[in-house]
C-alpha atoms as a PDB file:
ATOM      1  CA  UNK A   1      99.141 108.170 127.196  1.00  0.00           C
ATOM      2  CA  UNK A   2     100.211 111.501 127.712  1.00  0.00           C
ATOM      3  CA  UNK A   3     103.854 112.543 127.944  1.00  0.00           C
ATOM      4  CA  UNK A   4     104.213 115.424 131.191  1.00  0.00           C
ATOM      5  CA  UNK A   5     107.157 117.464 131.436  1.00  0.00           C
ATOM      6  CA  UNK A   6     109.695 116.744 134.213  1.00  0.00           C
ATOM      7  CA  UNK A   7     109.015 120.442 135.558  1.00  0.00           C
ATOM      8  CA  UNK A   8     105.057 119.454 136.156  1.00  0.00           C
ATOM      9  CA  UNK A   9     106.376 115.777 137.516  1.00  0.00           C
ATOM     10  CA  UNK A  10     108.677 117.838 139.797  1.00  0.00           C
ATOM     11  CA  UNK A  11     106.047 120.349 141.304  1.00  0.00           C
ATOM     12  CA  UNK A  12     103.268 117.721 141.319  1.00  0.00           C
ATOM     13  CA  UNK A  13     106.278 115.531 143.588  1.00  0.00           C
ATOM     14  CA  UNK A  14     107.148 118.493 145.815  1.00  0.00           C
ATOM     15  CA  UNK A  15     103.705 119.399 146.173  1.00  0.00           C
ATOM     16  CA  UNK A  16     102.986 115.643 147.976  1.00  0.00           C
ATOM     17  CA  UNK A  17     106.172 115.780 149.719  1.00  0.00           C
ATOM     18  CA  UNK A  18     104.911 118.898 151.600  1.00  0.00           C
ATOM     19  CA  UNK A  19     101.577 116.979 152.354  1.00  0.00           C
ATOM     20  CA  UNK A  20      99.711 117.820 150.087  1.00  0.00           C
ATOM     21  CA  UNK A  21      97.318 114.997 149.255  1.00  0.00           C
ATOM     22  CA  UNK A  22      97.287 113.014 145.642  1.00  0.00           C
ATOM     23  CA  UNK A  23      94.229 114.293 145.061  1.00  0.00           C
ATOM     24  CA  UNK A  24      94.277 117.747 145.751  1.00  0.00           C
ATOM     25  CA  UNK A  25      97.711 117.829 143.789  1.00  0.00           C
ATOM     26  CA  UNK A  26      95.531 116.089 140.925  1.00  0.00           C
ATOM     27  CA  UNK A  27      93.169 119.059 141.336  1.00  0.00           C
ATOM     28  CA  UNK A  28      95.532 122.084 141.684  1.00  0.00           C
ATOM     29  CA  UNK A  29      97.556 121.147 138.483  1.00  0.00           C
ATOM     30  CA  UNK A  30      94.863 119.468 136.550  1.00  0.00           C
ATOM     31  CA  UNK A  31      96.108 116.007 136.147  1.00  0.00           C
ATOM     32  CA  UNK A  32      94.174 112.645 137.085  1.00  0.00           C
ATOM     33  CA  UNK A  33      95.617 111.358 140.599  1.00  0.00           C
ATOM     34  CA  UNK A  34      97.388 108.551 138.350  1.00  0.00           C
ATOM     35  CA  UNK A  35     100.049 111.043 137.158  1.00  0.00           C
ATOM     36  CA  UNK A  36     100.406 112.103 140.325  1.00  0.00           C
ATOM     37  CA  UNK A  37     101.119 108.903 141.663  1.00  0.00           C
ATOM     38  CA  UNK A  38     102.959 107.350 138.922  1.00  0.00           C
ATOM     39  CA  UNK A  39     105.172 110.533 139.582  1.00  0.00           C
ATOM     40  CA  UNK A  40     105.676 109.907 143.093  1.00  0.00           C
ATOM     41  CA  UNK A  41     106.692 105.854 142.193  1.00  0.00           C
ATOM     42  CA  UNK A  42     108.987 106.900 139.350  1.00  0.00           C
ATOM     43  CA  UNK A  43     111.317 109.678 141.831  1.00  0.00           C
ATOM     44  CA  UNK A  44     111.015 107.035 144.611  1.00  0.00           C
ATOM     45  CA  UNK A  45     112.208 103.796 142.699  1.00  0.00           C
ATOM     46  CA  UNK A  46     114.313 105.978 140.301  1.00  0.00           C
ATOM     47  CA  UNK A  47     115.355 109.353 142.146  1.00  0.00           C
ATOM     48  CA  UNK A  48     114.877 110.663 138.546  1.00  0.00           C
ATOM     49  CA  UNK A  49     111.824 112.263 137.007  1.00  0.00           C
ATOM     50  CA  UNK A  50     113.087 111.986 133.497  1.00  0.00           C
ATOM     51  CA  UNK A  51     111.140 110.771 130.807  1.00  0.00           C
ATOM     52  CA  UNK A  52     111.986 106.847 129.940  1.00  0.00           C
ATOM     53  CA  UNK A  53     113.134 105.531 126.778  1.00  0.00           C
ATOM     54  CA  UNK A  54     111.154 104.462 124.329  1.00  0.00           C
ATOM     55  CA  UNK A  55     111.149 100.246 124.459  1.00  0.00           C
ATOM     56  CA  UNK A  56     112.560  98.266 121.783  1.00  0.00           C
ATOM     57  CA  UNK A  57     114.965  99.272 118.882  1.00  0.00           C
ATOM     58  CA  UNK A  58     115.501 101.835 116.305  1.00  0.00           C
ATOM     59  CA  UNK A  59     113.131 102.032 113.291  1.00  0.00           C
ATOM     60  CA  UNK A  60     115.384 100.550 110.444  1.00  0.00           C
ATOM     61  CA  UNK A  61     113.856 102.451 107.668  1.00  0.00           C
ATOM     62  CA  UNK A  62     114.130 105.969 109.993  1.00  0.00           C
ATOM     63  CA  UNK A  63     112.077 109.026 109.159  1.00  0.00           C
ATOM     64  CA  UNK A  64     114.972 110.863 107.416  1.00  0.00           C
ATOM     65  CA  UNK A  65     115.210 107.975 104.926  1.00  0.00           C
ATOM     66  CA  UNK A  66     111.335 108.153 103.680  1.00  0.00           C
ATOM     67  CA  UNK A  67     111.843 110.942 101.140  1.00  0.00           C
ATOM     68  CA  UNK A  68     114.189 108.474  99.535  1.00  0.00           C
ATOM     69  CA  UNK A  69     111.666 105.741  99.722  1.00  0.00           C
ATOM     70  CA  UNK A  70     108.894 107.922  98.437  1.00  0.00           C
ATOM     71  CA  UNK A  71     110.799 108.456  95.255  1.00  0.00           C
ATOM     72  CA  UNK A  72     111.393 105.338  94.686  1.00  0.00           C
ATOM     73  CA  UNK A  73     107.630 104.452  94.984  1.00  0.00           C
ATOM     74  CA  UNK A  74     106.421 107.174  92.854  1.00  0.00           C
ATOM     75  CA  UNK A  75     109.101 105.726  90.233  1.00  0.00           C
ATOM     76  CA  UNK A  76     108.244 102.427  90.683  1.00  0.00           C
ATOM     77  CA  UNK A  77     104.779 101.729  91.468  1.00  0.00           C
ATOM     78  CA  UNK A  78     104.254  98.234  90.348  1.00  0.00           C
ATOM     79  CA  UNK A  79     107.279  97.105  92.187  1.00  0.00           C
ATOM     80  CA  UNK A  80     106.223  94.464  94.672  1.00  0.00           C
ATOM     81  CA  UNK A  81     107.213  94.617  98.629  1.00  0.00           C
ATOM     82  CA  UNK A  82     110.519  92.182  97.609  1.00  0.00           C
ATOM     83  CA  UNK A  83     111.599  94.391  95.117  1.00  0.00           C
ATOM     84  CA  UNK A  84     111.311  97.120  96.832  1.00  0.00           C
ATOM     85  CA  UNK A  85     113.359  95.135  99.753  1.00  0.00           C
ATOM     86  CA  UNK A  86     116.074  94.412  96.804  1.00  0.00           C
ATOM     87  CA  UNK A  87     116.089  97.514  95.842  1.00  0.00           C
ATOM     88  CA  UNK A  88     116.689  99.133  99.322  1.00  0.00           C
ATOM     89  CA  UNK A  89     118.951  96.435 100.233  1.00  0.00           C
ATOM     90  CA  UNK A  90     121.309  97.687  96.654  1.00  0.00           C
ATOM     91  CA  UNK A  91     120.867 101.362  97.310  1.00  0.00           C
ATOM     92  CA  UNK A  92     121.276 102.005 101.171  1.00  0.00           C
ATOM     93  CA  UNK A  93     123.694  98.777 101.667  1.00  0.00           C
ATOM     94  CA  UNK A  94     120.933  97.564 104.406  1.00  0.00           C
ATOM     95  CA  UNK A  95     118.706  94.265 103.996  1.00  0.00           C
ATOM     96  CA  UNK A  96     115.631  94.717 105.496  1.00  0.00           C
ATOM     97  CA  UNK A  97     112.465  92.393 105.865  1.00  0.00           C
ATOM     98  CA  UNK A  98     109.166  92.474 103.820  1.00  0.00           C
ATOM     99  CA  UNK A  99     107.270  93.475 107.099  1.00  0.00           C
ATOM    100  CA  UNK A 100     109.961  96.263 107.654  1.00  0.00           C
ATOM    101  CA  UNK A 101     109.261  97.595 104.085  1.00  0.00           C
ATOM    102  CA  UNK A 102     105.508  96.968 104.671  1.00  0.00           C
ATOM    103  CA  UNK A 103     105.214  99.451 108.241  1.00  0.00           C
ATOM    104  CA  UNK A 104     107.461 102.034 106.019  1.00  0.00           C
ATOM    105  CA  UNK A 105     105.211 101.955 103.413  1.00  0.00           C
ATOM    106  CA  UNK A 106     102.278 101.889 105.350  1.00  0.00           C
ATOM    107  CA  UNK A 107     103.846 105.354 107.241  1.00  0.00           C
ATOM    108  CA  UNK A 108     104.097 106.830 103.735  1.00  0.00           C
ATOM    109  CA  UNK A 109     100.422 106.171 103.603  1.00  0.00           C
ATOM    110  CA  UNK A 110     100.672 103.923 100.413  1.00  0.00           C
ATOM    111  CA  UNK A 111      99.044 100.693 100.025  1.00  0.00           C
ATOM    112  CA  UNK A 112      98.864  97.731  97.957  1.00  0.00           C
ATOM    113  CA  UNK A 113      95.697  97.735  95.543  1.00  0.00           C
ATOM    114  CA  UNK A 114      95.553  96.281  92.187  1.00  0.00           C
ATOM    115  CA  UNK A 115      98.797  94.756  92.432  1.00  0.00           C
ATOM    116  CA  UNK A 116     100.287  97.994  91.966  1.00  0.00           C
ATOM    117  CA  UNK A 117     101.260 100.920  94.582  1.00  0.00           C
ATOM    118  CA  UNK A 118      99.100 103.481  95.131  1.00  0.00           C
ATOM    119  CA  UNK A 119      98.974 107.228  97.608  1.00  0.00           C
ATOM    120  CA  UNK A 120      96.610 107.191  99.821  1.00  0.00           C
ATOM    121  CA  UNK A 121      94.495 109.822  97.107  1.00  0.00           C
ATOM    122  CA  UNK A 122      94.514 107.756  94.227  1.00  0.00           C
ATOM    123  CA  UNK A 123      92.180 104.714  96.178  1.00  0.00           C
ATOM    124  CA  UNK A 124      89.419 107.577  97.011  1.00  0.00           C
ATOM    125  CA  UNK A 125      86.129 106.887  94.431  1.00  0.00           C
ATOM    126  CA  UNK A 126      85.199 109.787  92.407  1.00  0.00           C
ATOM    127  CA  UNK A 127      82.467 111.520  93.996  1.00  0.00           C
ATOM    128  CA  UNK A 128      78.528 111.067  92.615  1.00  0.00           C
ATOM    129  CA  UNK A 129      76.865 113.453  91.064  1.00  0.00           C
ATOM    130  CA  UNK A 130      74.872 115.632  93.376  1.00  0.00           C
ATOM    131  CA  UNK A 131      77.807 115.455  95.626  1.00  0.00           C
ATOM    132  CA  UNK A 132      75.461 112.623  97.977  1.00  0.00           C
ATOM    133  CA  UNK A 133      77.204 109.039  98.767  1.00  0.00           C
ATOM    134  CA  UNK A 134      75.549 105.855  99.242  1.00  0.00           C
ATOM    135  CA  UNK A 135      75.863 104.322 102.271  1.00  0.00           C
ATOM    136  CA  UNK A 136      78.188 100.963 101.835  1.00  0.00           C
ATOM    137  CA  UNK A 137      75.685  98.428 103.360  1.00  0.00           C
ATOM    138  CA  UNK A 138      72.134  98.856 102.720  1.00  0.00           C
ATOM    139  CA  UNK A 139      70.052  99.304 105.403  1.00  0.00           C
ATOM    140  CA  UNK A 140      68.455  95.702 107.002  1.00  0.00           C
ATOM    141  CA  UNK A 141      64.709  94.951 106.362  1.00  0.00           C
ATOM    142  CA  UNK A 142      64.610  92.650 109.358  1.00  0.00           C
ATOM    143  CA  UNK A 143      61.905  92.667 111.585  1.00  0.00           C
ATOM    144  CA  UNK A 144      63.982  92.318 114.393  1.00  0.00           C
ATOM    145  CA  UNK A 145      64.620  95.282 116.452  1.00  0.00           C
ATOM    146  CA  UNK A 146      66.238  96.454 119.316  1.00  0.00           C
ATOM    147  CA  UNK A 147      63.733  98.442 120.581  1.00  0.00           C
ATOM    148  CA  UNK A 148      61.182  97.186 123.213  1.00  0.00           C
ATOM    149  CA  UNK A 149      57.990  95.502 122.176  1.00  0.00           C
ATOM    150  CA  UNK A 150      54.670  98.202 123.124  1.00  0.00           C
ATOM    151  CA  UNK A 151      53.015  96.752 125.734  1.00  0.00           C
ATOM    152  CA  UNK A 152      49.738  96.904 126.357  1.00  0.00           C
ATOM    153  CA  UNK A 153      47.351  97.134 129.145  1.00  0.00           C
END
């Protein structure tokens, strides 16, 4: 979903309140008739056009602590998910869950494999030679198709 600025909202709302129609206000600022009307809702119910928070709470590992967390992956990387929990929980004072720690690795782009961390480059295969991949799944040798049976006549 796309986020409009309150200046568009506002012109697209004055714009209907002078009779223009929904859809020709969809037209002349190239928006679907949706925004236009979700607009028009939000200043009636609200008498505000601006933007609403964003539901539920505060990321607990925030974006400004990830450098920290990166480090500590790159030092440790065959640390498991509790460890890592213990290990936040002694160095930032904060316990956090395993499914916390999982969605902030998961933002750093690191994964599980091998039972040992690994960046997001380290799990791509070395290319062939002749630069040309297989495909993963060979292709079927079923008879059945999709296609329509030739008739004949």
């Amino acid at each position: 979903m796309r986020a409009y600025s309150t200046d568009l909202k506002e012109r697209l709302v004055r714009a209907v309140a002078d009779g223009l129609p929904m859809r020709e206000a969809a037209r002349r600022f190239a928006v679907a008739v949706t925004t236009v009307k979700r607009a028009v809702v939000q200043q009636r119910e609200t008498g505000s056009l601006a933007r609403k928070p964003i539901p539920g709470r505060p990321r607990t590992i925030r974006r400004e602590h990830e450098p920290i967390l990166l480090a500590r992956l790159q030092a440790a990387p065959d640390a498991t998910v509790l460890e890592h929990c213990a290990w936040w929980a002694e160095q930032q004072g904060q316990q956090v869950s395993e499914g916390t720690m999982w969605r902030a690795l998961h933002r750093l782009g690191w994964t599980h494999k091998k039972s040992h961390w690994q960046p997001p480059s380290a799990m791509r295969r070395p290319a062939r030679p002749g630069g040309r991949r297989l495909p993963s799944v060979p292709p079927s040798s079923s008879s059945l198709s999709t296609k329509a049976a030739p008739t004949s006549r």
